[in-house]
Protein backbone atom coordinates (compact mmCIF):
# COMPACT_ATOMS: atom_id res chain seq x y z
CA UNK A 1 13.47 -10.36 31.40
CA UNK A 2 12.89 -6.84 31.39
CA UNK A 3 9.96 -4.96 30.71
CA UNK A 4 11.81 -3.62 26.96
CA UNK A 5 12.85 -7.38 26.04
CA UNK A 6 9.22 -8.19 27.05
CA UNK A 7 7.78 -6.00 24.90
CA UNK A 8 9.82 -6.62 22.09
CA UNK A 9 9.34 -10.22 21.99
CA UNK A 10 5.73 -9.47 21.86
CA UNK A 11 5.62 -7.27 19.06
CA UNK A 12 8.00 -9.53 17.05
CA UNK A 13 5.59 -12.19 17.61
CA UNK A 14 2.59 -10.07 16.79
CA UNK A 15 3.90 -8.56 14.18
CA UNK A 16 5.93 -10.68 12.25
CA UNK A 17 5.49 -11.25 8.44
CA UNK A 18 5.96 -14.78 9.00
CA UNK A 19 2.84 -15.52 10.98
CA UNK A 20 0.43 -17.48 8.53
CA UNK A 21 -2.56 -16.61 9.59
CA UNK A 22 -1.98 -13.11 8.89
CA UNK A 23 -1.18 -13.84 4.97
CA UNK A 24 -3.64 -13.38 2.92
CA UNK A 25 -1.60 -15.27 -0.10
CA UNK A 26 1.49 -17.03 0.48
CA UNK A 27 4.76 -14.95 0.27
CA UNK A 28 5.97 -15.93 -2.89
CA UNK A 29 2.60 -17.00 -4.40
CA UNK A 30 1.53 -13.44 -5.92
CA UNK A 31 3.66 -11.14 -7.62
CA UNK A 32 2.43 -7.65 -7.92
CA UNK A 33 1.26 -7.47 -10.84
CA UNK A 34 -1.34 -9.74 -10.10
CA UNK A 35 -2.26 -7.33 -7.38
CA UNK A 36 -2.63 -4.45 -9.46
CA UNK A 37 -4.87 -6.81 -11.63
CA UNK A 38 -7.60 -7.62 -8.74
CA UNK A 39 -8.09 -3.41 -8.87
CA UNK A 40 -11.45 -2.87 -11.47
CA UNK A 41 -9.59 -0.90 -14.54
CA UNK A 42 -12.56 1.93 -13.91
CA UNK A 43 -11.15 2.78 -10.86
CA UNK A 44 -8.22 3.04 -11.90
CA UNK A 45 -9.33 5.26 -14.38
CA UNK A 46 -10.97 7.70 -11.89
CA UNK A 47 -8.02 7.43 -9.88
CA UNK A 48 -6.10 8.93 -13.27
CA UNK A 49 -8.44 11.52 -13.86
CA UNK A 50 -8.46 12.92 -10.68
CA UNK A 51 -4.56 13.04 -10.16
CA UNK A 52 -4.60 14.25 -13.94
CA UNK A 53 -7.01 17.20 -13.19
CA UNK A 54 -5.00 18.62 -10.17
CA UNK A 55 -2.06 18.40 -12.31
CA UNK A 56 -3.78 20.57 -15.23
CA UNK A 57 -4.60 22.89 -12.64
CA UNK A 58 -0.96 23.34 -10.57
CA UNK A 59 0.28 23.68 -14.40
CA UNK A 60 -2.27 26.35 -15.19
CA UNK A 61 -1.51 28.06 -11.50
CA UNK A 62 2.29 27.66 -12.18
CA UNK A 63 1.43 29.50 -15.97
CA UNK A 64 -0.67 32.45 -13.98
CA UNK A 65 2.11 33.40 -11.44
């Protein structure tokens, strides 16, 4: 085997979705909005105000030019 084959053998085997160990729920187990569920609703809520206040400000730039 070459040195590209090598190497890509490796990284499939490294880096492959299917390797257990590296799941932290099964595949199918948890849909996403579970996920988005685990995240505390306050951060969240910073997360809106923040994105919300730089888009009140690119509106008010896009007013003033």
């Amino acid at each position: 085997m070459t040195h590209r084959t090598n190497l890509e053998a490796f990284n499939r085997a490294t880096h492959s979705d299917a390797l257990r160990e590296m799941q932290l729920v099964p595949a199918g187990a948890m849909r996403p909005v579970e996920i988005i569920r685990t995240i505390p609703k306050r951060e969240i809520a910073g997360w809106f105000l923040v994105f919300g206040m730089l888009a009140v400000v690119a509106a008010g730039w896009g007013v003033v030019l």
